[in-house]
N, C-alpha and C. Protein backbone atom coordinates (compact mmCIF):
# COMPACT_ATOMS: atom_id res chain seq x y z
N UNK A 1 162.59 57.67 110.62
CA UNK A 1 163.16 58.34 111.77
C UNK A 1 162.07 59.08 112.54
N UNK A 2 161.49 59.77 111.46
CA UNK A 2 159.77 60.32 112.13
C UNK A 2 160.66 61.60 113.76
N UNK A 3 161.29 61.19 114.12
CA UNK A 3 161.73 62.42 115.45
C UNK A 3 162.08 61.54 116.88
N UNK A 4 161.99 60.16 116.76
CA UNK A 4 161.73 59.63 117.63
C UNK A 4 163.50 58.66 117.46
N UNK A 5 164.05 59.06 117.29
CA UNK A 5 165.85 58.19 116.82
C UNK A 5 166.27 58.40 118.38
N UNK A 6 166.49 57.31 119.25
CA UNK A 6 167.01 56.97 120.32
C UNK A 6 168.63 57.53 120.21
N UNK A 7 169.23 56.94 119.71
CA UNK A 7 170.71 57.09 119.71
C UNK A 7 170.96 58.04 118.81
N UNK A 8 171.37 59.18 119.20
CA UNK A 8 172.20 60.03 118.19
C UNK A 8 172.85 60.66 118.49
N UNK A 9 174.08 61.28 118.23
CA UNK A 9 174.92 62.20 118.87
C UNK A 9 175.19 63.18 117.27
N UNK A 10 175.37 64.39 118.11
CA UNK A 10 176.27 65.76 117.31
C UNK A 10 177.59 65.60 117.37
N UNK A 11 177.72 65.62 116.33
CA UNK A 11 179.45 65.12 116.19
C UNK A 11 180.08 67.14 116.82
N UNK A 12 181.11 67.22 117.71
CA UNK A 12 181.24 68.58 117.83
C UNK A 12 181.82 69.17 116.81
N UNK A 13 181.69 70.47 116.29
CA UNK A 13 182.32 71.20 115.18
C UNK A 13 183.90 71.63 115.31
N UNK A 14 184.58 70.41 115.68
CA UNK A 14 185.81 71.06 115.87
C UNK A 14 186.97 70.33 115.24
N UNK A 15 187.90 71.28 114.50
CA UNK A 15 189.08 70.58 113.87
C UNK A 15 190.42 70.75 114.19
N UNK A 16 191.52 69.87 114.16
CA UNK A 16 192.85 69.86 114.86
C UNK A 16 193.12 69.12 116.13
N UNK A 17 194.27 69.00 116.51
CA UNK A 17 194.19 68.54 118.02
C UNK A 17 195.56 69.62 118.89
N UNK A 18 195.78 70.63 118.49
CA UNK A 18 196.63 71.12 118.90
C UNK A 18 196.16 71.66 120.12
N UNK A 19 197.17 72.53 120.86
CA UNK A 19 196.53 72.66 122.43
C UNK A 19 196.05 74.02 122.39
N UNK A 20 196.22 74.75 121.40
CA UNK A 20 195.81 76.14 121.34
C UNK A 20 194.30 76.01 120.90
N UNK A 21 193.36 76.90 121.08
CA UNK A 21 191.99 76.61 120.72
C UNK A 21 191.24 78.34 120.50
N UNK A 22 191.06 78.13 118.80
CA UNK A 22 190.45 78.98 118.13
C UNK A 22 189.01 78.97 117.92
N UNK A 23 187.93 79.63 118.64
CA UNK A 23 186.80 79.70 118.72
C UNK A 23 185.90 80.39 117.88
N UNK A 24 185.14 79.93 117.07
CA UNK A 24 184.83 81.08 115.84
C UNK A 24 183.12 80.80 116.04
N UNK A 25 182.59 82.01 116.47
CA UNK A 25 180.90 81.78 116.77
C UNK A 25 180.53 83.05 115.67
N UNK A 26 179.81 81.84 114.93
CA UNK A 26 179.36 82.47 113.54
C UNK A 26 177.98 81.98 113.14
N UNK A 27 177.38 83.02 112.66
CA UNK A 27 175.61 83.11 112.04
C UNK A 27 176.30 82.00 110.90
N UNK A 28 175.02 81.51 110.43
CA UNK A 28 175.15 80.44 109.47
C UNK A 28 174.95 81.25 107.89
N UNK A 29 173.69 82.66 108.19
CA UNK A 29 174.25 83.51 106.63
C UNK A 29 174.09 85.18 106.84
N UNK A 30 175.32 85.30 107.53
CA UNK A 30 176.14 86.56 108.14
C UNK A 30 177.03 86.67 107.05
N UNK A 31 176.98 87.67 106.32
CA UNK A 31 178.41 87.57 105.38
C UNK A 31 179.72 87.76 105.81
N UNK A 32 179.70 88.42 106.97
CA UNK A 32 180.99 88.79 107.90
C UNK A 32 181.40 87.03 108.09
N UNK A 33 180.46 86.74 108.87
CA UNK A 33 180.49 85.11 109.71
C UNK A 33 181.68 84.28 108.13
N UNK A 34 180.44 84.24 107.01
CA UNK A 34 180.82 83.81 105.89
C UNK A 34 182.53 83.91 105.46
N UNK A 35 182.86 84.71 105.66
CA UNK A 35 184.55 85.64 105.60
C UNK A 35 185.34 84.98 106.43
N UNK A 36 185.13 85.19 107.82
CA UNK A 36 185.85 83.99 108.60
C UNK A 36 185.80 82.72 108.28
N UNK A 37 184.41 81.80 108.03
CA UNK A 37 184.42 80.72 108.16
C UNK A 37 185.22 80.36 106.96
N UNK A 38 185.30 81.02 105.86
CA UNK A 38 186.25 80.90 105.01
C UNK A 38 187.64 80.77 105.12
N UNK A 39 187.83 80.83 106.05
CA UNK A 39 189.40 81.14 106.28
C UNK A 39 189.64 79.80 107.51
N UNK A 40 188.92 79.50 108.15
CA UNK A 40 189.46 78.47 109.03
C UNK A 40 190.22 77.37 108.23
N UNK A 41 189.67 76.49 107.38
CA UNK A 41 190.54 75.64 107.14
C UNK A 41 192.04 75.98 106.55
N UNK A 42 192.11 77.28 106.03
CA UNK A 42 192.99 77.65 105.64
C UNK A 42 194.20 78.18 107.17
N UNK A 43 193.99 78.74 107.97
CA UNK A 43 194.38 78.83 109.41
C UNK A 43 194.60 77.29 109.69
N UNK A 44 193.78 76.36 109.69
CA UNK A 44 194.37 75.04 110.17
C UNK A 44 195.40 74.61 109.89
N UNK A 45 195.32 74.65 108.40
CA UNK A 45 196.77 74.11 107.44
C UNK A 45 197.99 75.12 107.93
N UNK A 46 197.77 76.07 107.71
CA UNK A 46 198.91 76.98 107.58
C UNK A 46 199.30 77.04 109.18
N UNK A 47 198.40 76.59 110.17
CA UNK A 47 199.09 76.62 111.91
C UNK A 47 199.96 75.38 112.32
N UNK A 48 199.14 74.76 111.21
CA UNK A 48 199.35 72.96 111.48
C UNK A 48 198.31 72.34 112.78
N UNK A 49 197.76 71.44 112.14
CA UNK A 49 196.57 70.85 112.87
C UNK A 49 196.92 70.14 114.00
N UNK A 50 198.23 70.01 114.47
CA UNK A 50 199.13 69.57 115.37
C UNK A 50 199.25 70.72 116.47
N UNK A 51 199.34 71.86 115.97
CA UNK A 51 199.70 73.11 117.16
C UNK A 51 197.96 74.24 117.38
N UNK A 52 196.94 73.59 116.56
CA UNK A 52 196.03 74.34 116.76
C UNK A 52 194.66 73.71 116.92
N UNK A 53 193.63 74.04 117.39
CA UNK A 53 192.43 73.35 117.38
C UNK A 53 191.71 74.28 117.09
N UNK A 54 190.39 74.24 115.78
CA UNK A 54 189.33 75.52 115.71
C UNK A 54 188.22 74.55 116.44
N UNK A 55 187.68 75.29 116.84
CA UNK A 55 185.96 74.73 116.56
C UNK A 55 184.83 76.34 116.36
N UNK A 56 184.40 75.42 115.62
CA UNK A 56 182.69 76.65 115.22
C UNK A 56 181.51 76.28 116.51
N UNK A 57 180.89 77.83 116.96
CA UNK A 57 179.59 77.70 117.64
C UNK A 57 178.85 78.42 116.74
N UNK A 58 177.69 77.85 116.72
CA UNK A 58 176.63 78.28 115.75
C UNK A 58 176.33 79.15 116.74
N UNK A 59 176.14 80.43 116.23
CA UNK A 59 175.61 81.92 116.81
C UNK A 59 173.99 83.03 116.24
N UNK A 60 173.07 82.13 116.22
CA UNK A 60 172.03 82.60 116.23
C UNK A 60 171.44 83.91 116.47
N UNK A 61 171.24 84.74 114.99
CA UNK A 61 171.08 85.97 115.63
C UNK A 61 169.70 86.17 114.86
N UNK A 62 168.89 86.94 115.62
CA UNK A 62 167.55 87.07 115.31
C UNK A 62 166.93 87.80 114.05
N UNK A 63 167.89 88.71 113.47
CA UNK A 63 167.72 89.64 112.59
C UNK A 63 168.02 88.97 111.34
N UNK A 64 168.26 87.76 111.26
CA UNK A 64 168.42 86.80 110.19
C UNK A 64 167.55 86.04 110.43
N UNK A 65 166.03 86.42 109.84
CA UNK A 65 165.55 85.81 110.05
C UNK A 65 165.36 84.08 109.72
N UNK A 66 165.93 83.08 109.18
CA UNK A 66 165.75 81.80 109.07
C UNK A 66 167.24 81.12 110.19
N UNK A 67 167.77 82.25 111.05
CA UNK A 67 169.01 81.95 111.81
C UNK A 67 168.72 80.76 112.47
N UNK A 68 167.77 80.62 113.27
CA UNK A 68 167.41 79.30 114.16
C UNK A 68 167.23 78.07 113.61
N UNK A 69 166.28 78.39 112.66
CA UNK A 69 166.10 76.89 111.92
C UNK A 69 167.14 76.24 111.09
N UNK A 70 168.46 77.42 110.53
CA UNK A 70 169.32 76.81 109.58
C UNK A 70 170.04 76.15 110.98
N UNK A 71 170.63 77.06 111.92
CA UNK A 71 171.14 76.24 113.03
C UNK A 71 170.98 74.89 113.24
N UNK A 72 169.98 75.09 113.56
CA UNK A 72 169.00 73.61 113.85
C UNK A 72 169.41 72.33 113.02
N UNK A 73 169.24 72.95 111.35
CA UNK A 73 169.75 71.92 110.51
C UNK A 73 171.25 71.93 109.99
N UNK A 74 171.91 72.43 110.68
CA UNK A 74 173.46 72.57 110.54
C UNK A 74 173.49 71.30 111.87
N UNK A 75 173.28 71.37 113.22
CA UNK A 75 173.04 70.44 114.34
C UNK A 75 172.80 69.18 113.57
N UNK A 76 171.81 69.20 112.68
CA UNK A 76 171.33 67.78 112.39
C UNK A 76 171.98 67.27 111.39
N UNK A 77 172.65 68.34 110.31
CA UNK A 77 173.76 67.38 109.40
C UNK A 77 175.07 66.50 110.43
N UNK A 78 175.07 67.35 111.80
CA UNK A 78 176.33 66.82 112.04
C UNK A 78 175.96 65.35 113.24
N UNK A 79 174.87 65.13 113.21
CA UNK A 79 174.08 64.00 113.99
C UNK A 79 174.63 62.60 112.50
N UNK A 80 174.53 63.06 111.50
CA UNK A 80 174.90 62.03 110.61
C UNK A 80 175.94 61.29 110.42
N UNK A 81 175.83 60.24 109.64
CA UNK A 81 177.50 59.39 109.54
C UNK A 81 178.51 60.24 109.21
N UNK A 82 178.65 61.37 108.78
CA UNK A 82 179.39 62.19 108.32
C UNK A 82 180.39 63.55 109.25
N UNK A 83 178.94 63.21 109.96
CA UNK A 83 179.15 64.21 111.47
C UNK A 83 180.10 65.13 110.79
N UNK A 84 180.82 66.45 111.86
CA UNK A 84 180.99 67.39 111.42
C UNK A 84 181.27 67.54 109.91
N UNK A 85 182.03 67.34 109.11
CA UNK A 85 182.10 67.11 107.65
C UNK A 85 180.84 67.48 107.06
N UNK A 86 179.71 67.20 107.47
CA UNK A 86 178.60 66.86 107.04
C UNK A 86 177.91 68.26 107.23
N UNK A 87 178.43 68.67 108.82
CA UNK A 87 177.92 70.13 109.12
C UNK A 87 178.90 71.42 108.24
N UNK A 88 180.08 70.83 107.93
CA UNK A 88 180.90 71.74 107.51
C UNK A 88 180.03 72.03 105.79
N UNK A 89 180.23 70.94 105.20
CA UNK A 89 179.90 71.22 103.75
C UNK A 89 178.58 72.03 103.44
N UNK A 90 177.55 71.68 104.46
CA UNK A 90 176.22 72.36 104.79
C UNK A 90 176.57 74.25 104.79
N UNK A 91 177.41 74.32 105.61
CA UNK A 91 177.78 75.57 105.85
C UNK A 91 178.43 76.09 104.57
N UNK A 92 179.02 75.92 104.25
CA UNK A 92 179.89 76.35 102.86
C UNK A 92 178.55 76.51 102.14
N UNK A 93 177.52 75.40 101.72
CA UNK A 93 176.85 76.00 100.92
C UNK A 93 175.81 76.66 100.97
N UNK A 94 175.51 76.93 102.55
CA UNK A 94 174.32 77.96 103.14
C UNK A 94 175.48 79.54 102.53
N UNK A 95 176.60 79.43 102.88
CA UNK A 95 177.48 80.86 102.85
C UNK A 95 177.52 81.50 100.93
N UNK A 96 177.65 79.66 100.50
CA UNK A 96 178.06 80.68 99.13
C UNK A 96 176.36 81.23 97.93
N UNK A 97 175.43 80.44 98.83
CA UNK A 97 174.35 80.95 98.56
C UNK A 97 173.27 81.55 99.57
N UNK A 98 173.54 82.64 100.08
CA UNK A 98 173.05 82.88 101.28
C UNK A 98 171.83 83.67 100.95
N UNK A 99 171.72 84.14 99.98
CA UNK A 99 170.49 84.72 99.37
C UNK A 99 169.26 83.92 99.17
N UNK A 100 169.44 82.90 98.94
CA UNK A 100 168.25 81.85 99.38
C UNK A 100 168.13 81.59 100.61
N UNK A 101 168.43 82.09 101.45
CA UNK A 101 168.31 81.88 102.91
C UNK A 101 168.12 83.02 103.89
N UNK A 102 167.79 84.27 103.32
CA UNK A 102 168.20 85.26 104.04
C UNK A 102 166.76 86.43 103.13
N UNK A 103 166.58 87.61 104.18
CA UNK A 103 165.59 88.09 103.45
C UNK A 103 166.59 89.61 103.18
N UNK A 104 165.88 90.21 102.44
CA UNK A 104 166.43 91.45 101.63
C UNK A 104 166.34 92.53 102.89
N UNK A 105 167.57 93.18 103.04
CA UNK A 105 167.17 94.36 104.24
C UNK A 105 166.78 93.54 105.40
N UNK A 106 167.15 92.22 106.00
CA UNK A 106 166.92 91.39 107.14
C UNK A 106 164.77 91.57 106.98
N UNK A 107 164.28 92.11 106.18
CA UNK A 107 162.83 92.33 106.25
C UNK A 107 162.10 92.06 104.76
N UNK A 108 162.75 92.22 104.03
CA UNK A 108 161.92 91.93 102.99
C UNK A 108 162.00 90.87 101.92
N UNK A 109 161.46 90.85 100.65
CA UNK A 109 161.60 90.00 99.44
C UNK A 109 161.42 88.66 99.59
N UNK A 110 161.58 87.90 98.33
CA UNK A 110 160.91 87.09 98.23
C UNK A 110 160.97 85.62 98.94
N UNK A 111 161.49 85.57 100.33
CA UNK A 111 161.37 84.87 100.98
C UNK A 111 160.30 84.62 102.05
N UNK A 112 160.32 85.92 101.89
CA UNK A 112 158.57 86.16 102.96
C UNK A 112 157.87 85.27 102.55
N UNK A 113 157.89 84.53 101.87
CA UNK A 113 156.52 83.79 101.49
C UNK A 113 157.22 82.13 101.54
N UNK A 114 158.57 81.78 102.16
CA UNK A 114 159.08 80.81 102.52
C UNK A 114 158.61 80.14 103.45
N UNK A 115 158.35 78.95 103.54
CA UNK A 115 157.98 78.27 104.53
C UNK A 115 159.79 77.05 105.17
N UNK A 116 159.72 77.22 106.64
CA UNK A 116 160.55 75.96 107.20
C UNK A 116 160.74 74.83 106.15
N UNK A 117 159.98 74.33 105.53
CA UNK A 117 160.26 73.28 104.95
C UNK A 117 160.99 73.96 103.57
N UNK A 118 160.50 74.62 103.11
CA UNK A 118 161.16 75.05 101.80
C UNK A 118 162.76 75.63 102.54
N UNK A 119 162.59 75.66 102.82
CA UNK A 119 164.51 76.29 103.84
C UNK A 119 165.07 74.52 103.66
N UNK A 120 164.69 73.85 104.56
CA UNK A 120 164.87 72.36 104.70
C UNK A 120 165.08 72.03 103.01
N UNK A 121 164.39 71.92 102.30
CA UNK A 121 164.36 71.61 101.23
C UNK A 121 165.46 71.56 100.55
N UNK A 122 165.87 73.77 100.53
CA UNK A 122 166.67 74.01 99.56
C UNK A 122 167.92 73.70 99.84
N UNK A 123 167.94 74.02 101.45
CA UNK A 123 169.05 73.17 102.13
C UNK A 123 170.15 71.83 101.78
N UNK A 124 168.70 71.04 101.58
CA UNK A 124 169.45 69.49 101.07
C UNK A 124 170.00 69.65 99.63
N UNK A 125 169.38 70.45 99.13
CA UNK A 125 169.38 70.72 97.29
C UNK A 125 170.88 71.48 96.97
N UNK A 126 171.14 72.57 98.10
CA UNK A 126 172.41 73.07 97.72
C UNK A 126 173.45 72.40 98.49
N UNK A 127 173.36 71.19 99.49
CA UNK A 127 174.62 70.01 100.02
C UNK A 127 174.45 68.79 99.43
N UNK A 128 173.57 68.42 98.86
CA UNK A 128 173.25 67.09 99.18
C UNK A 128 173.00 66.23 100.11
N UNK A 129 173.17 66.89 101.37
CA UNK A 129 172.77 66.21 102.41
C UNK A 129 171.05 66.39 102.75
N UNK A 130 171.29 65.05 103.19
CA UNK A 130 169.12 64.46 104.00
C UNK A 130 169.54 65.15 104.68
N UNK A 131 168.77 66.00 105.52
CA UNK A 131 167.96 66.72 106.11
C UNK A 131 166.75 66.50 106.69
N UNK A 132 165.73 66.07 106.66
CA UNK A 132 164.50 66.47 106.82
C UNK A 132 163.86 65.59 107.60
N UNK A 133 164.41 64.34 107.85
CA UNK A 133 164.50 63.58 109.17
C UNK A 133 164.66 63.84 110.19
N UNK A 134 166.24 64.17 109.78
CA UNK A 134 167.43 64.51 111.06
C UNK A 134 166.52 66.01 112.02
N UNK A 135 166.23 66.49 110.84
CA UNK A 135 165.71 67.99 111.27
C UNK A 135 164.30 67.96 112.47
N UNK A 136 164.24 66.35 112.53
CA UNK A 136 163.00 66.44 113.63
C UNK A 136 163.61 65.45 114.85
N UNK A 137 164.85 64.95 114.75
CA UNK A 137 165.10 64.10 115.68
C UNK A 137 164.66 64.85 117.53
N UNK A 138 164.11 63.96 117.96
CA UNK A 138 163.72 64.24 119.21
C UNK A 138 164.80 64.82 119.89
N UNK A 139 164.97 66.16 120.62
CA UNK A 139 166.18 66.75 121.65
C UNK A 139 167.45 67.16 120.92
N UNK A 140 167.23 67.37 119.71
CA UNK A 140 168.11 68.18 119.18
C UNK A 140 168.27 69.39 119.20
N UNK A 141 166.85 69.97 120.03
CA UNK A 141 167.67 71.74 120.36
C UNK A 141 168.17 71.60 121.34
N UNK A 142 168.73 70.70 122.38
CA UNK A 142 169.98 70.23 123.28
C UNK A 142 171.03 70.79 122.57
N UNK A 143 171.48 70.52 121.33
CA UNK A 143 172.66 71.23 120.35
C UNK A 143 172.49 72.13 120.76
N UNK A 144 171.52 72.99 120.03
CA UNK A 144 171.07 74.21 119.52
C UNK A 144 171.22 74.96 120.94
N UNK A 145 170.99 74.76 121.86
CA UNK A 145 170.81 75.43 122.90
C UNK A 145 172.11 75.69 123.79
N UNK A 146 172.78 74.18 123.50
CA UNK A 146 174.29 74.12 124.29
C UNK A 146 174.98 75.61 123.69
N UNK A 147 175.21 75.62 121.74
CA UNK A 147 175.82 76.68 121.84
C UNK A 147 175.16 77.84 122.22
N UNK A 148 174.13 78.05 122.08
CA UNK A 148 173.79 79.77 122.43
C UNK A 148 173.67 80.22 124.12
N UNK A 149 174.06 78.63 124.95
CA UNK A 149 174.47 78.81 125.92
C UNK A 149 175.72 79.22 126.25
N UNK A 150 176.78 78.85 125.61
CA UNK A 150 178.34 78.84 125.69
C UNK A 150 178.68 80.28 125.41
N UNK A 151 177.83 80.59 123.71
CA UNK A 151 177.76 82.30 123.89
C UNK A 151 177.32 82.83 124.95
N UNK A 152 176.37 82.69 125.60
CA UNK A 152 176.06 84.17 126.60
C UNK A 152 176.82 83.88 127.55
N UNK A 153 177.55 82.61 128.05
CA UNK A 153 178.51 82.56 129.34
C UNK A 153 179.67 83.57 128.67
N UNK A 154 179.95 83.55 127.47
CA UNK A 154 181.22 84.24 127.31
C UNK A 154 180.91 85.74 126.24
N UNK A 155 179.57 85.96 126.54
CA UNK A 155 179.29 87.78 126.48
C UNK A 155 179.62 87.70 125.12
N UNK A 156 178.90 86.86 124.11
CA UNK A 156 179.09 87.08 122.78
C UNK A 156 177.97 87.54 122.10
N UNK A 157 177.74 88.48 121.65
CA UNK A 157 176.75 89.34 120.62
C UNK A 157 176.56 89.09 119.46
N UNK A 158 177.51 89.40 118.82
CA UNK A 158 177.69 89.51 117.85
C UNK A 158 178.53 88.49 116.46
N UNK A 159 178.41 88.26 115.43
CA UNK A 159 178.97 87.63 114.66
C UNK A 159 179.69 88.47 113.31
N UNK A 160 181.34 87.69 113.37
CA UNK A 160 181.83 86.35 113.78
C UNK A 160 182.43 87.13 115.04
N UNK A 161 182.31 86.69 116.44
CA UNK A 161 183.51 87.00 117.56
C UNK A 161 184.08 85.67 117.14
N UNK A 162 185.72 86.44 117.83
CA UNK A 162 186.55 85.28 117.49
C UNK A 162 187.17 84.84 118.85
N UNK A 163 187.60 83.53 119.39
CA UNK A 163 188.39 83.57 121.14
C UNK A 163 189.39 82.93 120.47
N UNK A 164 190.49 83.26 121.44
CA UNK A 164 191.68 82.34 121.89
C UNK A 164 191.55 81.90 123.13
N UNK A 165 192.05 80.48 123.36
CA UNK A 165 191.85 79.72 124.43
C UNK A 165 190.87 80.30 125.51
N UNK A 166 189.84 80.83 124.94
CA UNK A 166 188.69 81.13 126.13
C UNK A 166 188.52 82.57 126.03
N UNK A 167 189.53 83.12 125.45
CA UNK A 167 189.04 84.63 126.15
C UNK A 167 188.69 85.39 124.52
N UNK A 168 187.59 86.05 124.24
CA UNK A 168 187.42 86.55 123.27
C UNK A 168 188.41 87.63 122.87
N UNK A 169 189.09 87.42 121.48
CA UNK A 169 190.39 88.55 121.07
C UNK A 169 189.98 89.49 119.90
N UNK A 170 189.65 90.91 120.16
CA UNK A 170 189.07 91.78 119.62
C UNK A 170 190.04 92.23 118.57
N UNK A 171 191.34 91.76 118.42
CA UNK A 171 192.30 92.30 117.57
C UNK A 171 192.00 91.28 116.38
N UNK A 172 191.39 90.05 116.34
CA UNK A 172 191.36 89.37 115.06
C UNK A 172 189.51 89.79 114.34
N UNK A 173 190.16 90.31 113.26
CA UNK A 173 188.87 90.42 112.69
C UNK A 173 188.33 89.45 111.26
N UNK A 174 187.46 89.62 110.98
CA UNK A 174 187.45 88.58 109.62
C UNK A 174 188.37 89.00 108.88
N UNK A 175 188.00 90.65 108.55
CA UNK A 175 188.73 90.82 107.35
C UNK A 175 190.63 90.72 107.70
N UNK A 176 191.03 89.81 108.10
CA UNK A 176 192.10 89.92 108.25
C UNK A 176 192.48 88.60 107.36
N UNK A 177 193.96 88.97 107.35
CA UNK A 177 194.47 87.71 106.79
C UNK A 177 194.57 86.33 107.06
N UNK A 178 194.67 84.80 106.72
CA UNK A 178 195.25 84.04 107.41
C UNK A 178 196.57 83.96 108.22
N UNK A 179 197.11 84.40 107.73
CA UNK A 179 198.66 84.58 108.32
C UNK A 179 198.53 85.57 109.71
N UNK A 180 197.75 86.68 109.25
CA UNK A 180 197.35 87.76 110.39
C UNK A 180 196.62 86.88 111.53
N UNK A 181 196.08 85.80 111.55
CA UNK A 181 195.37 85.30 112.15
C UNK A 181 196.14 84.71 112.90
N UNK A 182 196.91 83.08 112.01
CA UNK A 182 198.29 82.56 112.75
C UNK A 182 199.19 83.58 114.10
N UNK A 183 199.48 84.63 113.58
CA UNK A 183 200.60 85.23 114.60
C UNK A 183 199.97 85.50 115.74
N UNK A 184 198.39 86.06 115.60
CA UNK A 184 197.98 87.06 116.82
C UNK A 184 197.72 85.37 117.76
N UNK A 185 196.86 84.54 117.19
CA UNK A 185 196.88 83.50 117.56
C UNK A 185 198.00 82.46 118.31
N UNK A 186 199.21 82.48 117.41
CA UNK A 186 200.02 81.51 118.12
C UNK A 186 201.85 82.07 118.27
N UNK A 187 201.07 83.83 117.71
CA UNK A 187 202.94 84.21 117.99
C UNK A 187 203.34 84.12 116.59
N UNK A 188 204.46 84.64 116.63
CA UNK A 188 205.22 84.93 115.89
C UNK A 188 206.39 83.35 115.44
N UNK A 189 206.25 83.28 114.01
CA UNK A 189 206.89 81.80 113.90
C UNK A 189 208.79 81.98 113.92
């Protein structure tokens, strides 16, 4: 693949087809982010994937420091046959081991001495997914860039913000329930 793969597309991060649309822009190892993203599939089921649509924007925040590059390779799992699936499982296991990915106090310990590739590496090691191809395909911060474009059109800072159909809703927080989520989201059943 070497960086040079003509045809590829990002599969988009989004699940359901319902007409309502749940927006969840989340750091890839934010433990807050981690809390929500936990809960989406569970919100899918319980809304019914018929009356709801999520999708994830990867939300890049600087104070984490390996934020860009995991991005990057979250983008490139979902360029694969597997496409989002591929980005989803990636995420689950950047979240449930985020300490290999993240430095102590956003500044210290023993990652300082990590290199990009060792991120890439451990990456593939805790999904099973290749990586390290994908991770150079030519114009893939086109991804990377679309979302952290979509955030600043819609004044997002911080992670996880959460939207309903477009407009960011300050009443859903992670730590809330699924069910808490359902109602503010789609009403009362």
């Amino acid at each position: 693949m070497s960086g040079e793969t003509p045809n590829w597309t990002a599969d988009p991060l989004i699940w359901g087809s319902g007409e309502r649309l749940f927006e969840a822009f989340l750091e890839p190892t934010c433990p807050f982010s981690a809390r929500a993203f936990g809960k989406l599939d569970d919100l899918l089921q319980h809304a019914g994937p018929d009356r709801l649509r999520v999708r994830i924007w990867l939300h890049s925040q600087p104070w984490h420091m390996f934020s860009g590059l995991i991005c990057r390779a979250i983008a490139a799992a979902s360029t694969g046959p597997e496409g989002k699936e591929a980005a989803k499982r990636l995420m689950e296991s950047i979240y449930a081991r985020r300490e290999e990915f993240e430095f102590d106090d956003h500044r210290t310990g023993p990652n300082l001495d990590t290199s990009p590739n060792d991120v890439i590496r451990r990456l593939e090691e805790a999904s099973g997914i290749a990586l390290s191809e994908r991770f150079q395909i030519s114009g893939l911060e086109s991804v990377v860039k679309q979302h952290v474009r979509y955030a600043r059109q819609n004044g997002i800072h911080v992670s996880p913000t959460l939207m309903v159909d477009g407009l960011i809703n300050p009443s859903i927080s992670s730590g809330d329930s699924v069910e808490e989520w359902a109602e503010r989201i789609l009403g009362p059943r």
